[in-house]
Protein backbone atom coordinates (compact mmCIF):
# COMPACT_ATOMS: atom_id res chain seq x y z
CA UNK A 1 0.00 0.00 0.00
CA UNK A 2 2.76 2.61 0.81
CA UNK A 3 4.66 1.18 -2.60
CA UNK A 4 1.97 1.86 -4.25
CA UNK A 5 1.33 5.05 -2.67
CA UNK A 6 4.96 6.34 -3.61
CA UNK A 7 4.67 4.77 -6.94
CA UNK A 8 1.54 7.72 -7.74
CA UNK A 9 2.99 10.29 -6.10
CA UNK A 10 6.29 9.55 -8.18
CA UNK A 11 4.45 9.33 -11.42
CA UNK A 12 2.08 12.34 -10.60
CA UNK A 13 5.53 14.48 -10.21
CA UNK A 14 7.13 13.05 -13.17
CA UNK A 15 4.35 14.22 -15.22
CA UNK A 16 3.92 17.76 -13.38
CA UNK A 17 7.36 18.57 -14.26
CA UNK A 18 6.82 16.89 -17.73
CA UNK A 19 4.32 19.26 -18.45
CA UNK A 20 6.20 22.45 -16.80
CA UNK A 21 9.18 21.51 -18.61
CA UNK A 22 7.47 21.31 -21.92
CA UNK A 23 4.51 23.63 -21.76
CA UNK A 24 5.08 26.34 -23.96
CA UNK A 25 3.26 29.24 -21.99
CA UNK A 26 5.18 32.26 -20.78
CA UNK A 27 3.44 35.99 -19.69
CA UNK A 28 5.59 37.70 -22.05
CA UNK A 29 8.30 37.56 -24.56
CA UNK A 30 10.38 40.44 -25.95
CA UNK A 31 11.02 40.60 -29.52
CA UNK A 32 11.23 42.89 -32.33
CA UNK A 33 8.81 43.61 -35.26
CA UNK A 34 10.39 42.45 -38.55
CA UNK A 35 7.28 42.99 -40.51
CA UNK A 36 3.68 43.59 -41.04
CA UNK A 37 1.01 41.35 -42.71
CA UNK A 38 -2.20 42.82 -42.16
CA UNK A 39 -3.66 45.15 -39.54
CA UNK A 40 -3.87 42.11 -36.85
CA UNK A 41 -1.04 40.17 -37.97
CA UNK A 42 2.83 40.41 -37.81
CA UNK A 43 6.11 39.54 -37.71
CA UNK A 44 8.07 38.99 -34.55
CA UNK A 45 12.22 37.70 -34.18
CA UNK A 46 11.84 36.85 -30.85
CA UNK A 47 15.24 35.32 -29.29
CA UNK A 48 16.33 35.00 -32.91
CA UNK A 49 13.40 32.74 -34.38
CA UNK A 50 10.93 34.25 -36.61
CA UNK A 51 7.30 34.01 -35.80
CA UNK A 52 3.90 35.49 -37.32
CA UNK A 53 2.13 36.80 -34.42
CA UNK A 54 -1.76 37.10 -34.36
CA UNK A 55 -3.18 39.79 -32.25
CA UNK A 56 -5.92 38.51 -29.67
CA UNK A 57 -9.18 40.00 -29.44
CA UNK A 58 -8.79 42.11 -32.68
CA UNK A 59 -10.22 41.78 -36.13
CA UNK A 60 -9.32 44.07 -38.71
CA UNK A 61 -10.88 43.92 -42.55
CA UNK A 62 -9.16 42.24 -44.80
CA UNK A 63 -6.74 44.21 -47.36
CA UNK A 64 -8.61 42.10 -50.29
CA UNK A 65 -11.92 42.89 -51.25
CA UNK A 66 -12.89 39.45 -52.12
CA UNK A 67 -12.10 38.09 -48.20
CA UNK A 68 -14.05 40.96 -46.70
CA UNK A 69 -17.79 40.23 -46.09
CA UNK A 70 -20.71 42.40 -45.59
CA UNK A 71 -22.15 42.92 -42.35
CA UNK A 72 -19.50 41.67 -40.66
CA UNK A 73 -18.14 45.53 -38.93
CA UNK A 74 -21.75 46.05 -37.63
CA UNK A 75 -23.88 46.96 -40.65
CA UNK A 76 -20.99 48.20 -43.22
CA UNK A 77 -21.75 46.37 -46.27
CA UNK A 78 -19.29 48.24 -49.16
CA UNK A 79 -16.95 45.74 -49.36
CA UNK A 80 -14.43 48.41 -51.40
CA UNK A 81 -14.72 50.42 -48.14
CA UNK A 82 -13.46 47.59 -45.72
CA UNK A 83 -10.87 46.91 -47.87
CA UNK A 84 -9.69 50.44 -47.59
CA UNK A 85 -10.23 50.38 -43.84
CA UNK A 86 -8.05 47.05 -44.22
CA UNK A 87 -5.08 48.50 -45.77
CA UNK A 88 -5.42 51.59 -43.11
CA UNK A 89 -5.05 49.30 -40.39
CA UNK A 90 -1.80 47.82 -42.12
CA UNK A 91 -0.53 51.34 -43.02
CA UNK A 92 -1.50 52.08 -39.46
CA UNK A 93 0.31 49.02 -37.92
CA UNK A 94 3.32 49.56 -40.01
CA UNK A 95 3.91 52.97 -38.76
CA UNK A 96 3.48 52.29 -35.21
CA UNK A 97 5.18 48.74 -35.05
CA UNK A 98 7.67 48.14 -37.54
CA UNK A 99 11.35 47.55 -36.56
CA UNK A 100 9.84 48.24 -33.19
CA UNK A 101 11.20 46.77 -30.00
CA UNK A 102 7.34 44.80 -28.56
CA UNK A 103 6.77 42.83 -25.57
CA UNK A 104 4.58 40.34 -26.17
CA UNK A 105 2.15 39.07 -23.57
CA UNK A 106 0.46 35.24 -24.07
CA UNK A 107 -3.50 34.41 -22.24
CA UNK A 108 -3.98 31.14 -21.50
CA UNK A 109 -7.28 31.89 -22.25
CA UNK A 110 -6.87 31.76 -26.16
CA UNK A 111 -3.97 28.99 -26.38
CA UNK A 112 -0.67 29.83 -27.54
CA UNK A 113 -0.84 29.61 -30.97
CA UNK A 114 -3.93 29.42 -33.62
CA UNK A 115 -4.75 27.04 -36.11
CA UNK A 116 -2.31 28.14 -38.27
CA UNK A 117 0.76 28.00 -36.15
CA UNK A 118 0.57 31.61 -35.18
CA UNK A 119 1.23 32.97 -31.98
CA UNK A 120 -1.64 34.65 -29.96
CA UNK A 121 -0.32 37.86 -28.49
CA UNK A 122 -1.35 40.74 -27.16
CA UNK A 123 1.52 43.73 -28.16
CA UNK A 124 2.83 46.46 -26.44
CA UNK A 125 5.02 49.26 -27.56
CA UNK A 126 6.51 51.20 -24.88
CA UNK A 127 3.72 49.60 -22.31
CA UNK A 128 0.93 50.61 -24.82
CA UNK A 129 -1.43 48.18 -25.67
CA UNK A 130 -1.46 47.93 -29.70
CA UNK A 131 -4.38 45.76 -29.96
CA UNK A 132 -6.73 48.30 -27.75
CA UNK A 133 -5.25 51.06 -29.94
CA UNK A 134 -6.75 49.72 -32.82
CA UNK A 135 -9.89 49.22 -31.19
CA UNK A 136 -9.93 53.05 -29.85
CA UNK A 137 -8.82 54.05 -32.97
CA UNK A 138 -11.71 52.95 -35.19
CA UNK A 139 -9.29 50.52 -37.42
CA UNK A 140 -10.40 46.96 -35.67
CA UNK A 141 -13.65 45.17 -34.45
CA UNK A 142 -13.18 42.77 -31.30
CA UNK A 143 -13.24 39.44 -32.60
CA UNK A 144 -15.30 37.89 -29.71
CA UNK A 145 -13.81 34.57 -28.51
CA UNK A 146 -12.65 33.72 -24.67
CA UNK A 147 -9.91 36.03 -23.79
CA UNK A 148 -9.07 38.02 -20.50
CA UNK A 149 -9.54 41.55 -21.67
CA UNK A 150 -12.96 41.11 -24.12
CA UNK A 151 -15.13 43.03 -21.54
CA UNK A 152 -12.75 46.25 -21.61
CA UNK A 153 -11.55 45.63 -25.53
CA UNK A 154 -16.28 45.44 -25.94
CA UNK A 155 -15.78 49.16 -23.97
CA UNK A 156 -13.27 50.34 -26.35
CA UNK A 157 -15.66 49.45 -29.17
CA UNK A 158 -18.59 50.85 -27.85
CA UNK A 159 -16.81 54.03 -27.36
CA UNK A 160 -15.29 53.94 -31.05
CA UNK A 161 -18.70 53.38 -32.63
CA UNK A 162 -20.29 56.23 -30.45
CA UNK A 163 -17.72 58.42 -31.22
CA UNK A 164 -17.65 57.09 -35.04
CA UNK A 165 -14.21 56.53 -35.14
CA UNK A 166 -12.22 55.29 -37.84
CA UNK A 167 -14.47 52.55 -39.97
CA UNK A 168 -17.53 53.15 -37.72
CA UNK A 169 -18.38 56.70 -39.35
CA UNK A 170 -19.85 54.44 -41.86
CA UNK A 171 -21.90 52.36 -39.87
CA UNK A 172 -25.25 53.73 -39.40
């Protein structure tokens, strides 16, 4: 009884250190923007590996016209328009992130990478949250899924749309 005792505790802390050894959460990585995809995707060297970096809780249209659908920013159905708004939101990104030193900060919420392989970050540039700038700035919806900051990311929404910010002067 005691063998087998120590025999599950043994096992039970092989496979707790198993899984701390190999799970691949961290808060936060530092890393430096190499380049800029869309509005809610990037490109991160972090410790000298390359990774595309997908920004959690953001959606931003899509820079071609034929992946954009209607109604999907609120009521906005001029799918030339989103497409513009999409290439903003690049322009935008590119200007505020590129060749910029980020931290980037990991919620176990969302998993640590999507199904394509890309990380799921939230970025910061100089402790400024990028993905709640788009949001305040008009250039992003949220993209609702489970993730730690959707109530306050809803708030920046709500705020943009009131204020008709950025894509939202178009919604009606």
């Amino acid at each position: 009884c005691v063998y087998t005792s120590m025999r599950i505790l043994y096992l039970t802390l092989i496979l707790a250190l198993a899984f701390l050894g190999c799970s691949e959460y961290k808060r936060v990585e530092k890393g430096v923007v190499v380049g800029v995809i869309d509005g809610d995707t990037i490109v991160v060297e972090i410790n000298g590996k390359i990774e595309k970096v997908r920004l959690i809780g953001v959606d931003t249209p899509e820079i071609n016209v034929e992946r954009n659908k209607p109604y999907e920013y609120d009521n906005i159905t001029n799918l030339t328009l989103l497409t513009e708004w999409g290439i903003r939101a690049k322009v935008f990104a590119e200007k505020y992130l590129d060749h910029r030193k980020v931290t980037i900060e990991f919620d176990p919420m969302t998993g640590y990478r999507d199904r394509y392989g890309r990380l799921l970050a939230y970025v910061y540039v100089n402790g400024t949250d990028f993905n709640a700038l788009l949001l305040k700035e008009g250039y992003a919806r949220v993209y609702v899924t489970k993730f730690k900051k959707l109530e306050y990311y809803l708030k920046l929404q709500e705020i943009a749309m009131k204020e008709r910010r950025g894509l939202w002067r178009y919604a009606s």
